[in-house]
PDB file of N, CA and C in Angstrom:
ATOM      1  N   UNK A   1     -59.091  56.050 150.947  1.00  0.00           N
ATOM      2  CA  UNK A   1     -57.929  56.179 151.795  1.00  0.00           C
ATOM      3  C   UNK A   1     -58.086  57.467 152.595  1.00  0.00           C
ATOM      4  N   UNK A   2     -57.374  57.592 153.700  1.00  0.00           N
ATOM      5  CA  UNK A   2     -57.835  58.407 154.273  1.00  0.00           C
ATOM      6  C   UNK A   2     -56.495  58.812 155.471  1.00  0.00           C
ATOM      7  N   UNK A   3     -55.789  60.122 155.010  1.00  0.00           N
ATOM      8  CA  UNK A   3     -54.853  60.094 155.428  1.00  0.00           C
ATOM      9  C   UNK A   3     -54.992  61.735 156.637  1.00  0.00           C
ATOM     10  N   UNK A   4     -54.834  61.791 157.540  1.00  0.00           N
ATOM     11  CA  UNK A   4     -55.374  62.102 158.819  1.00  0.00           C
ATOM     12  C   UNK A   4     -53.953  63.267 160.030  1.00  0.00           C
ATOM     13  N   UNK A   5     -54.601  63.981 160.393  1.00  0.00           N
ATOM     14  CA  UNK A   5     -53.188  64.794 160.675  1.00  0.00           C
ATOM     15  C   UNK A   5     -52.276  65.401 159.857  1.00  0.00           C
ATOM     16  N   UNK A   6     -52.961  65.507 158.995  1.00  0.00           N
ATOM     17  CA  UNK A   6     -51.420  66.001 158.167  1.00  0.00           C
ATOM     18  C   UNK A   6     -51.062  67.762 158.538  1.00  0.00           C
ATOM     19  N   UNK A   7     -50.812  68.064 159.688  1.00  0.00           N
ATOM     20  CA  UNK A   7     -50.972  69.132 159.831  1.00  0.00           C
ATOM     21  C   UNK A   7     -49.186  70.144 160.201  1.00  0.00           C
ATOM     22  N   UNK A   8     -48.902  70.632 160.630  1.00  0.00           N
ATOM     23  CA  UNK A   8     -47.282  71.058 160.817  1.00  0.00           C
ATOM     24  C   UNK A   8     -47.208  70.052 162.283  1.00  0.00           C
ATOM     25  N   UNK A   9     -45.738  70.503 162.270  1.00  0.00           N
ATOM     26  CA  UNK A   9     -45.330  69.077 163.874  1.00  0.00           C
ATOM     27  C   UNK A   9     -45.812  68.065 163.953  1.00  0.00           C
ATOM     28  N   UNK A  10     -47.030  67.846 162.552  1.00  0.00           N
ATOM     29  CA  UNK A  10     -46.832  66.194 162.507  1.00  0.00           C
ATOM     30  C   UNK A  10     -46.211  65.573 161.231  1.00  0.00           C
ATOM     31  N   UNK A  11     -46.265  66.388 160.400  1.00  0.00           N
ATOM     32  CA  UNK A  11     -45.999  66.151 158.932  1.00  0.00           C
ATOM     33  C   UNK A  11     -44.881  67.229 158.309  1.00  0.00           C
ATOM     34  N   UNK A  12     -44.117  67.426 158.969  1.00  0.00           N
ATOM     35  CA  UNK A  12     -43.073  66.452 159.328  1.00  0.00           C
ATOM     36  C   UNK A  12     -42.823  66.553 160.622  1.00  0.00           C
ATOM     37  N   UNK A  13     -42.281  65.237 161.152  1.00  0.00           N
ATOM     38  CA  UNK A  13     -42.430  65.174 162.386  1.00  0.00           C
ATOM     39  C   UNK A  13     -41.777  66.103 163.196  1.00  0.00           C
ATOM     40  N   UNK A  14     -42.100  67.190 164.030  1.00  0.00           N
ATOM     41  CA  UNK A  14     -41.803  67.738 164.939  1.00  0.00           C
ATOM     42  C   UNK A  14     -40.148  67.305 165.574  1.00  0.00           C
ATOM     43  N   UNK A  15     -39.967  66.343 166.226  1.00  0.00           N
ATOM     44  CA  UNK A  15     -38.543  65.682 166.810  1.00  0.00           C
ATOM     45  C   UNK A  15     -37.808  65.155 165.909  1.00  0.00           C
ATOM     46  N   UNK A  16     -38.539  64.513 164.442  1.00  0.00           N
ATOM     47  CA  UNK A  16     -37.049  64.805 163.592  1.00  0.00           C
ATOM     48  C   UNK A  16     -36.554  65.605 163.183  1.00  0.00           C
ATOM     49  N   UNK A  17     -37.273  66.532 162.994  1.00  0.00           N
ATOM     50  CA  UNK A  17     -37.107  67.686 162.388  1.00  0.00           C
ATOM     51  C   UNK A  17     -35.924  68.423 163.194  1.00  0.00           C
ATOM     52  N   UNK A  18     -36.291  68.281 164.771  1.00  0.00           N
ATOM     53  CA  UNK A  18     -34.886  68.716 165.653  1.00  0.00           C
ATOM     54  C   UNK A  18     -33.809  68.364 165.560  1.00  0.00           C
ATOM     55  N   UNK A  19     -34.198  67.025 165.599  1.00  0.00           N
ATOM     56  CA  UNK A  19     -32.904  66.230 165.072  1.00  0.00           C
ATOM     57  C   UNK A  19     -32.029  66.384 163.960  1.00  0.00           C
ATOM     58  N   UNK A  20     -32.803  66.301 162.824  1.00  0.00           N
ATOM     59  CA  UNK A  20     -32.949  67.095 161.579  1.00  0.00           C
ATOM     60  C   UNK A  20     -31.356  68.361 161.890  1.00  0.00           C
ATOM     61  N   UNK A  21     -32.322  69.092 162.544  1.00  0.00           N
ATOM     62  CA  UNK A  21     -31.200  70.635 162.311  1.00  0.00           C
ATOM     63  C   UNK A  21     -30.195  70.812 163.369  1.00  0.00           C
ATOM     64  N   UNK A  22     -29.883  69.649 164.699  1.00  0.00           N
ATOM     65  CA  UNK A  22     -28.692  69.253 165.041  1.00  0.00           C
ATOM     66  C   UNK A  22     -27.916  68.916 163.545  1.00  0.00           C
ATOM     67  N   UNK A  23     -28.038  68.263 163.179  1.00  0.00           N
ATOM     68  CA  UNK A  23     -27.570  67.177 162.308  1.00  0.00           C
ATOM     69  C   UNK A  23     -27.099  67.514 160.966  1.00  0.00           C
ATOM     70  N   UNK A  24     -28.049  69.121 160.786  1.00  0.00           N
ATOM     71  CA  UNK A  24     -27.604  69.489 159.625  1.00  0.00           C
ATOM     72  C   UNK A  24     -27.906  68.992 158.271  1.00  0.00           C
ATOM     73  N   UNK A  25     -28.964  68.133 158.602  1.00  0.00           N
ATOM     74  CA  UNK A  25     -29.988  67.410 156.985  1.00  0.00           C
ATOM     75  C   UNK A  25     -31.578  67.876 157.114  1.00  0.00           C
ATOM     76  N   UNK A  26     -31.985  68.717 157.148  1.00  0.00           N
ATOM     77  CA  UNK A  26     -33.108  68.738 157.491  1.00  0.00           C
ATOM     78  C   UNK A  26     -33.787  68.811 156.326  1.00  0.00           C
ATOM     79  N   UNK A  27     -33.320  69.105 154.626  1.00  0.00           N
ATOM     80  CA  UNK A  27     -33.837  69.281 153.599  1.00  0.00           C
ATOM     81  C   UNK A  27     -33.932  67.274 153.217  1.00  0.00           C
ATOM     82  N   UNK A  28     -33.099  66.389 153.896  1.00  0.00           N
ATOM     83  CA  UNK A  28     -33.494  65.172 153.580  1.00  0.00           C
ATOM     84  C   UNK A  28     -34.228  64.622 154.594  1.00  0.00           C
ATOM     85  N   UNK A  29     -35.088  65.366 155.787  1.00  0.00           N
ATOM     86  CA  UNK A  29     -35.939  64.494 156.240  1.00  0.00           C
ATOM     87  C   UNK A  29     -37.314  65.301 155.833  1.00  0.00           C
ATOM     88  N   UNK A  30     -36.837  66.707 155.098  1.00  0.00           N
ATOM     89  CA  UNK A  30     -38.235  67.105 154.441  1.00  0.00           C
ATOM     90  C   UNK A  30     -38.656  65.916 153.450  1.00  0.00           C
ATOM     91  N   UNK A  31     -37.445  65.892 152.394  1.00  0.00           N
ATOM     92  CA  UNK A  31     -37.723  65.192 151.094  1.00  0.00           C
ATOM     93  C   UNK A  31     -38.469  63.364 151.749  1.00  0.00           C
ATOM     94  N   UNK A  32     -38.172  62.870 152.513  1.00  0.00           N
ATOM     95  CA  UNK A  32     -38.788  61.999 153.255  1.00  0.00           C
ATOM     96  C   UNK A  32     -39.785  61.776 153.651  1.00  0.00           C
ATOM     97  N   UNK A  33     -40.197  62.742 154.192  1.00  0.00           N
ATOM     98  CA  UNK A  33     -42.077  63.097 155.013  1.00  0.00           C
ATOM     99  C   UNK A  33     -42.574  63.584 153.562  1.00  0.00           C
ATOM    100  N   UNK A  34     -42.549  64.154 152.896  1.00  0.00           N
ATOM    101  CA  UNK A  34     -43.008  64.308 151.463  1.00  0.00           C
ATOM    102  C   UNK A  34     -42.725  63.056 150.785  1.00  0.00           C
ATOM    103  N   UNK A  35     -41.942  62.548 150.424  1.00  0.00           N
ATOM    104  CA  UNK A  35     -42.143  61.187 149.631  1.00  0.00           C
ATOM    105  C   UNK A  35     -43.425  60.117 150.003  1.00  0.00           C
ATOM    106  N   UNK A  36     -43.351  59.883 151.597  1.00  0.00           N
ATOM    107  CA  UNK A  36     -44.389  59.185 152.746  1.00  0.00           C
ATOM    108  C   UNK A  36     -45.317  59.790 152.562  1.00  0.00           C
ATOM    109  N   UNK A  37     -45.753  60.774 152.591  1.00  0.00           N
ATOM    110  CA  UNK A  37     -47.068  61.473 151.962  1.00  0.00           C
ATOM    111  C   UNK A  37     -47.349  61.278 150.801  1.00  0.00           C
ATOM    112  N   UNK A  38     -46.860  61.204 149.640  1.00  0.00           N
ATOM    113  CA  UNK A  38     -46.771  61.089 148.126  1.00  0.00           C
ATOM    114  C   UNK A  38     -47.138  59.274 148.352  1.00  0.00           C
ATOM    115  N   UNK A  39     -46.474  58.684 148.691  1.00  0.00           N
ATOM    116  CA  UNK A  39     -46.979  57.286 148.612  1.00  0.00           C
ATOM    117  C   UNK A  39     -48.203  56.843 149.250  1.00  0.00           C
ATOM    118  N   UNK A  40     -48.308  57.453 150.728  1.00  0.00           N
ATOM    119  CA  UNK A  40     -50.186  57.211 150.924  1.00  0.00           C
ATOM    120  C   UNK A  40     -50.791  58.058 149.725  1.00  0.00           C
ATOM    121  N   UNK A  41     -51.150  59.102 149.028  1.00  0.00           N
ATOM    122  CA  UNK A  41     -52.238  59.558 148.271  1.00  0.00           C
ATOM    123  C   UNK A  41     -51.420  58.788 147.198  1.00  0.00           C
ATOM    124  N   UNK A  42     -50.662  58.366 146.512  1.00  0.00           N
ATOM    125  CA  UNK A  42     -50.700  57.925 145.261  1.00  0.00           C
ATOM    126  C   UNK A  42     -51.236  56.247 145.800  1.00  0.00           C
ATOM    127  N   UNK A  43     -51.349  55.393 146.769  1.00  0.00           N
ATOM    128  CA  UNK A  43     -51.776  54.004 146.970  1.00  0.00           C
ATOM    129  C   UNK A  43     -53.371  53.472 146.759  1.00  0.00           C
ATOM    130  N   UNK A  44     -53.912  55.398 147.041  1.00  0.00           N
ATOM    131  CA  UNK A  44     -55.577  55.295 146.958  1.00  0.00           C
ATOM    132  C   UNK A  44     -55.810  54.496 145.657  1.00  0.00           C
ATOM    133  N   UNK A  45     -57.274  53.822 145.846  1.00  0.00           N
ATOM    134  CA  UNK A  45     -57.702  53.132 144.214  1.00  0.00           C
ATOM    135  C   UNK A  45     -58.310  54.214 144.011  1.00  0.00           C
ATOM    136  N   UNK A  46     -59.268  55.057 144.692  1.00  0.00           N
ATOM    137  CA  UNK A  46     -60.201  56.066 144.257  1.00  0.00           C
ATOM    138  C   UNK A  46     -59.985  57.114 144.470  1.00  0.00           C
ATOM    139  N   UNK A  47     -60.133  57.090 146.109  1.00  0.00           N
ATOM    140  CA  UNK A  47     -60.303  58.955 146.882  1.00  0.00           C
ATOM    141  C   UNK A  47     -59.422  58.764 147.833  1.00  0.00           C
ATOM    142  N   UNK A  48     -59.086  59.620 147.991  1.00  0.00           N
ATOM    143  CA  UNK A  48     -58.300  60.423 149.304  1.00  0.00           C
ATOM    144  C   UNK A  48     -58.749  61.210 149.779  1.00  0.00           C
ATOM    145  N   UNK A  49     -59.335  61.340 151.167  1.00  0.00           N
ATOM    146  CA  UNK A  49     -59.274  62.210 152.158  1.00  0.00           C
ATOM    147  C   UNK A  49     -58.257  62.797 153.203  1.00  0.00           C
ATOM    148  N   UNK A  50     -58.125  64.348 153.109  1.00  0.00           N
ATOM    149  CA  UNK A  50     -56.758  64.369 153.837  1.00  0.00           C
ATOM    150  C   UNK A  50     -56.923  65.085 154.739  1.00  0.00           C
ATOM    151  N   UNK A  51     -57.090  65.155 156.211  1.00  0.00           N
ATOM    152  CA  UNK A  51     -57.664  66.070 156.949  1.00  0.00           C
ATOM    153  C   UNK A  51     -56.205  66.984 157.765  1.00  0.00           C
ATOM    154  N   UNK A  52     -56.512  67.843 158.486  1.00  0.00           N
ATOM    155  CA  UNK A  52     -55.731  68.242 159.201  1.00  0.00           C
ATOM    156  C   UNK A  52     -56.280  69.092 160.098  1.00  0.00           C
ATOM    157  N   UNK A  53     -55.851  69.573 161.211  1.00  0.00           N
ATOM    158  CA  UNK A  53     -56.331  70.767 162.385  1.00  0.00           C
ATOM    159  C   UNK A  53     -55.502  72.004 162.665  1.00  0.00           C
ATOM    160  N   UNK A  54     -56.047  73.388 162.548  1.00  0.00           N
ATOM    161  CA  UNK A  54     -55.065  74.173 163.160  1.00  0.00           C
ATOM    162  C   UNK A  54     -54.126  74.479 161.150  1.00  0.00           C
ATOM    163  N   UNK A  55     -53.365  74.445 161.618  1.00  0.00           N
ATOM    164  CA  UNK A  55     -52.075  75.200 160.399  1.00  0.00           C
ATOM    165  C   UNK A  55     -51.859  73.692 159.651  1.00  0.00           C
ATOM    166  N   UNK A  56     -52.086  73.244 158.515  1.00  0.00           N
ATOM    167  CA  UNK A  56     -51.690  72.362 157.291  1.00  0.00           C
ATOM    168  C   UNK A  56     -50.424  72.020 157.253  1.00  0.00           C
ATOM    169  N   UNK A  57     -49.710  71.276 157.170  1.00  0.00           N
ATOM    170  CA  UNK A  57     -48.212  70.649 156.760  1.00  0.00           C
ATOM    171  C   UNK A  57     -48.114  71.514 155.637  1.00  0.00           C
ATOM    172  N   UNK A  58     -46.975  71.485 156.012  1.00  0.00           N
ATOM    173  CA  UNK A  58     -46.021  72.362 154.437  1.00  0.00           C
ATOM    174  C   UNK A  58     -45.844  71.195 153.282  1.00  0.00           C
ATOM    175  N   UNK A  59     -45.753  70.349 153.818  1.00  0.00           N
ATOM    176  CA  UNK A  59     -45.939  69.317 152.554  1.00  0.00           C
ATOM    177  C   UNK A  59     -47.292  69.208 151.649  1.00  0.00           C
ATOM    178  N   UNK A  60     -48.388  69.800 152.286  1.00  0.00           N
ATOM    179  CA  UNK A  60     -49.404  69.886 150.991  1.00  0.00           C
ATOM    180  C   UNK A  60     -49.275  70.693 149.963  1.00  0.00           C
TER     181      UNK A  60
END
């Protein structure tokens, strides 16, 4: 499996995240982009590869 970008402003997404802190939930669209991450690496049968560019998601 091979899960790709996981880097900040994509993981979690950049524009929800705005949305996010209009809105005043932004700790439940963290817990979200972390769950979605947690379910691609837990789906692998074997390996996971997780790449990213530049600065890593805070979710790793």
């Amino acid at each position: 499996m091979y899960v790709v970008s996981v880097n900040d402003d994509v993981l979690p997404d950049k524009s929800a995240m705005e949305k996010a802190a209009e809105d005043d939930n932004t700790e439940d669209v963290l817990k979200q982009e972390a769950n979605c991450l947690a379910v691609a690496i837990t789906r692998a049968k074997k390996y996971v590869w997780i790449s990213y560019f530049g600065s890593p998601s805070m979710s790793l």
